[in-house]
Protein backbone atom coordinates (compact mmCIF):
# COMPACT_ATOMS: atom_id res chain seq x y z
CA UNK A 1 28.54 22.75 6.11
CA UNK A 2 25.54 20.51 6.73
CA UNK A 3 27.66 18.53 9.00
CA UNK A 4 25.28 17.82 12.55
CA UNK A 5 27.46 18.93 15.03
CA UNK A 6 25.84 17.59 17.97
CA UNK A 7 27.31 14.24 16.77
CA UNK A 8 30.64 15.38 15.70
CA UNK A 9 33.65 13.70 17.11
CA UNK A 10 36.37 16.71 16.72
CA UNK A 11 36.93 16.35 12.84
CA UNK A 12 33.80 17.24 11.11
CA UNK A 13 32.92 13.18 10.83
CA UNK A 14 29.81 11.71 12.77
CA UNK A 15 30.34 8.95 14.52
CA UNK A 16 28.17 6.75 12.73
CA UNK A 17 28.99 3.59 15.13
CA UNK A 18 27.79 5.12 18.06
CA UNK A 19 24.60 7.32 16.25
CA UNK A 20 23.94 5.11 13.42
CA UNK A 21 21.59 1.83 13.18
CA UNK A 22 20.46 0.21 16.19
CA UNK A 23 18.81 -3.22 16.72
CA UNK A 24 17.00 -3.78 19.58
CA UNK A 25 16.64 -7.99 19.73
CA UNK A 26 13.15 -9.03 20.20
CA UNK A 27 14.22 -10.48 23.63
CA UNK A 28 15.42 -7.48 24.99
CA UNK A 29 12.22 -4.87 25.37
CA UNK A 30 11.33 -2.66 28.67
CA UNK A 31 8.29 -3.59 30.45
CA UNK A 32 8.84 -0.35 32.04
CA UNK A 33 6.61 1.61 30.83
CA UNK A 34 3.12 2.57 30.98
CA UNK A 35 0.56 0.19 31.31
CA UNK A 36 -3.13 -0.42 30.86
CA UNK A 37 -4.70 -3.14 32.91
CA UNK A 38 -5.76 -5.85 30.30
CA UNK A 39 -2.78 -5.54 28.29
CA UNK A 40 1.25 -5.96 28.67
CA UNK A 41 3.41 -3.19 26.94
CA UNK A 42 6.70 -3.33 26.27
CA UNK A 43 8.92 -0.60 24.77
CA UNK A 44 11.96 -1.59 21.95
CA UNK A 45 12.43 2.17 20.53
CA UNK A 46 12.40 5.52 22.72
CA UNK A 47 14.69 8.09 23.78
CA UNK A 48 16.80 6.28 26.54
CA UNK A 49 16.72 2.35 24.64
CA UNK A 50 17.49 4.09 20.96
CA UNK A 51 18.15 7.77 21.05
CA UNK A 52 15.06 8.39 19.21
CA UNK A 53 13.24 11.66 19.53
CA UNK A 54 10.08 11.52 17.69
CA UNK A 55 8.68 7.98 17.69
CA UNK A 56 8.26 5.40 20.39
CA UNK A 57 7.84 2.13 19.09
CA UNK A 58 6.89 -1.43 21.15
CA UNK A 59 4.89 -4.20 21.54
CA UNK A 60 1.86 -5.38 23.35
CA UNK A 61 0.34 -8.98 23.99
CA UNK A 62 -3.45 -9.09 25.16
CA UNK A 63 -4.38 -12.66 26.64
CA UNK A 64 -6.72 -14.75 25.16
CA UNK A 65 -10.78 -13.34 25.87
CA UNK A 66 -9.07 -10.35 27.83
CA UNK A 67 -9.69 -6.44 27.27
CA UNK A 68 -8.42 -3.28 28.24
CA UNK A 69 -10.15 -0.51 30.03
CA UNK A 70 -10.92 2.39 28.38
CA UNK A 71 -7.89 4.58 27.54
CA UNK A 72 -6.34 7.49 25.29
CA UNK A 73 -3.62 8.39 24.73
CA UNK A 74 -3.06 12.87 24.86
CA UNK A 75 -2.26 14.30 21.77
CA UNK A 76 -0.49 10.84 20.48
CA UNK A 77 -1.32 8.96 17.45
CA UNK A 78 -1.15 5.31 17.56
CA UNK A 79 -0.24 2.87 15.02
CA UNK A 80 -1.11 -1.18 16.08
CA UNK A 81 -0.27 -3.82 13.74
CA UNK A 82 -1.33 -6.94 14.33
CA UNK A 83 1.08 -9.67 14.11
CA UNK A 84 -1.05 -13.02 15.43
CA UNK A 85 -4.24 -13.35 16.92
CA UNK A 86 -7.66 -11.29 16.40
CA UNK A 87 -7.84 -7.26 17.59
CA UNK A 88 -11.22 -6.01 18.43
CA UNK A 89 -11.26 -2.65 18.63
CA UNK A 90 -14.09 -0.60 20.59
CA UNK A 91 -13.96 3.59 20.57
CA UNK A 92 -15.55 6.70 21.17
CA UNK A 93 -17.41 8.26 24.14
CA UNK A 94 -19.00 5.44 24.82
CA UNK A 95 -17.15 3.06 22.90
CA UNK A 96 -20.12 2.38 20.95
CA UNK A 97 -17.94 2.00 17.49
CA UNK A 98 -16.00 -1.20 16.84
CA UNK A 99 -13.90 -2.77 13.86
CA UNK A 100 -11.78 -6.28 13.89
CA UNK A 101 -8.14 -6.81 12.62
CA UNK A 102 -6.21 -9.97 11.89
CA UNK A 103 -2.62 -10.39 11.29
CA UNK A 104 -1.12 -7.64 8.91
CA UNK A 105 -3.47 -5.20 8.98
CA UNK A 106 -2.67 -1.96 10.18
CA UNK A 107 -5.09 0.22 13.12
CA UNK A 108 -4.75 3.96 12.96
CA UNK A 109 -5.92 5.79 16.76
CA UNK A 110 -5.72 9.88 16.01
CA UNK A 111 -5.04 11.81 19.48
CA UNK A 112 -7.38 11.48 22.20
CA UNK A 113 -9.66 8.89 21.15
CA UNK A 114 -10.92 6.77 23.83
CA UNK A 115 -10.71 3.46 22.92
CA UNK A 116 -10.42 -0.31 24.40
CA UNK A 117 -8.31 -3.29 22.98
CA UNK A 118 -10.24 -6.34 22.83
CA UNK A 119 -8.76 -10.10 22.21
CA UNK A 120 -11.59 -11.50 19.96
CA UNK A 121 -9.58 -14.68 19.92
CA UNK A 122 -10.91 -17.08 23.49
CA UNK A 123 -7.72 -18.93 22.97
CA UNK A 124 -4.95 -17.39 21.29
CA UNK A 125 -2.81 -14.60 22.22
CA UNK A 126 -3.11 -11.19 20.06
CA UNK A 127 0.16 -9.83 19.68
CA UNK A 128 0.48 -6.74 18.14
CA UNK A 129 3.52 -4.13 17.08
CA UNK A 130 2.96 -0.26 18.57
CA UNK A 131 4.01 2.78 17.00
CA UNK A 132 3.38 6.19 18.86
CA UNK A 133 4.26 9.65 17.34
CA UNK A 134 6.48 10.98 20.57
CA UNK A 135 8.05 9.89 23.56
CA UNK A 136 5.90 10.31 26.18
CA UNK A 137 4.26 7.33 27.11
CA UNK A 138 1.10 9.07 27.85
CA UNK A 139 -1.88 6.37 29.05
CA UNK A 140 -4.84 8.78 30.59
CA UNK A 141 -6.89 5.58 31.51
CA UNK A 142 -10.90 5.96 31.65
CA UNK A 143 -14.21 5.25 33.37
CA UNK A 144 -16.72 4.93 30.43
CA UNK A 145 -19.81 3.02 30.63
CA UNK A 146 -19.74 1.28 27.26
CA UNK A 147 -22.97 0.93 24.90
CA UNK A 148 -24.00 -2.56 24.57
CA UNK A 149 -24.38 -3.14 21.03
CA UNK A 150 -22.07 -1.26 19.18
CA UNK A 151 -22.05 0.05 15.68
CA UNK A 152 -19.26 -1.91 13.26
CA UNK A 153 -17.22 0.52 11.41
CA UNK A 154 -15.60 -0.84 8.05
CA UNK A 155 -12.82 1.40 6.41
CA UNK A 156 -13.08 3.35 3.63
CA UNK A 157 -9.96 4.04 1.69
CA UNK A 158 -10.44 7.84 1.15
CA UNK A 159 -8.08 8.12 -1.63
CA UNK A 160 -9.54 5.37 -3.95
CA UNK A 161 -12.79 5.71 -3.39
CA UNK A 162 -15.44 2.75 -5.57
């Protein structure tokens, strides 16, 4: 009882060398998969690299001074964290609401926000880590007309409110 079948090898034992940890090496991630011009993706955790089923994890580099268009991303959340360099992030209809991250910080996108990735850095490259909550790598990729000034957002920790 309790025993997940679907892994079982003919004794009522999983096979935990061939469904247990993986590690993907750094060195080894799949550009194959969507992209957004601006921006270079590349995938270390889905279905087909890790056998995952409910989280798709990667990375993405922006260039120094270099954007992405406007995108979204379905019914997907999106955690970024930013490992080097400066994010700028830019969002809503007309992406007229924008906050900055630096390395460790965390960026929360809920589903179907259009939003843009910005490099605030004009010579160093923002690398980030991606964390999406499913497998398709959904990128619906938009022609918005951005505001030109727009309004900085600062977070507000909802839980531990001042």
């Amino acid at each position: 009882m309790g025993t997940d079948h679907s892994h079982d090898d003919g004794h009522g034992t999983v096979d935990w060398r061939a469904h247990g940890v993986k590690v993907i090496p750094g060195d080894s991630l799949d550009p194959n998969t969507a992209q957004t011009p601006g921006m270079n993706r590349a995938a270390a955790i889905n279905r087909a690299r890790a056998g995952a089923e409910k989280i798709w994890a990667g990375t993405v580099h922006i260039h120094p001074d270099a954007k992405t268009g406007a995108h979204h991303h379905g019914d997907l959340e999106s955690i970024i964290y930013v490992v080097k360099g400066r994010a700028r992030m830019r969002w809503g209809e007309q992406l007229e609401y924008v906050a900055e991250a630096g390395p460790g910080d965390f960026i929360f996108v809920p589903p179907y926000v259009p939003h843009q990735e910005i490099n605030a850095s004009p010579d160093e490259v923002l690398e980030c880590v991606l964390v999406r909550s499913g497998q398709d790598p959904v990128v619906v990729n938009l022609d918005i007309e951005p505001v030109e000034k727009p309004e900085a957002v600062k977070w507000i920790d909802p839980i531990h409110r001042e």
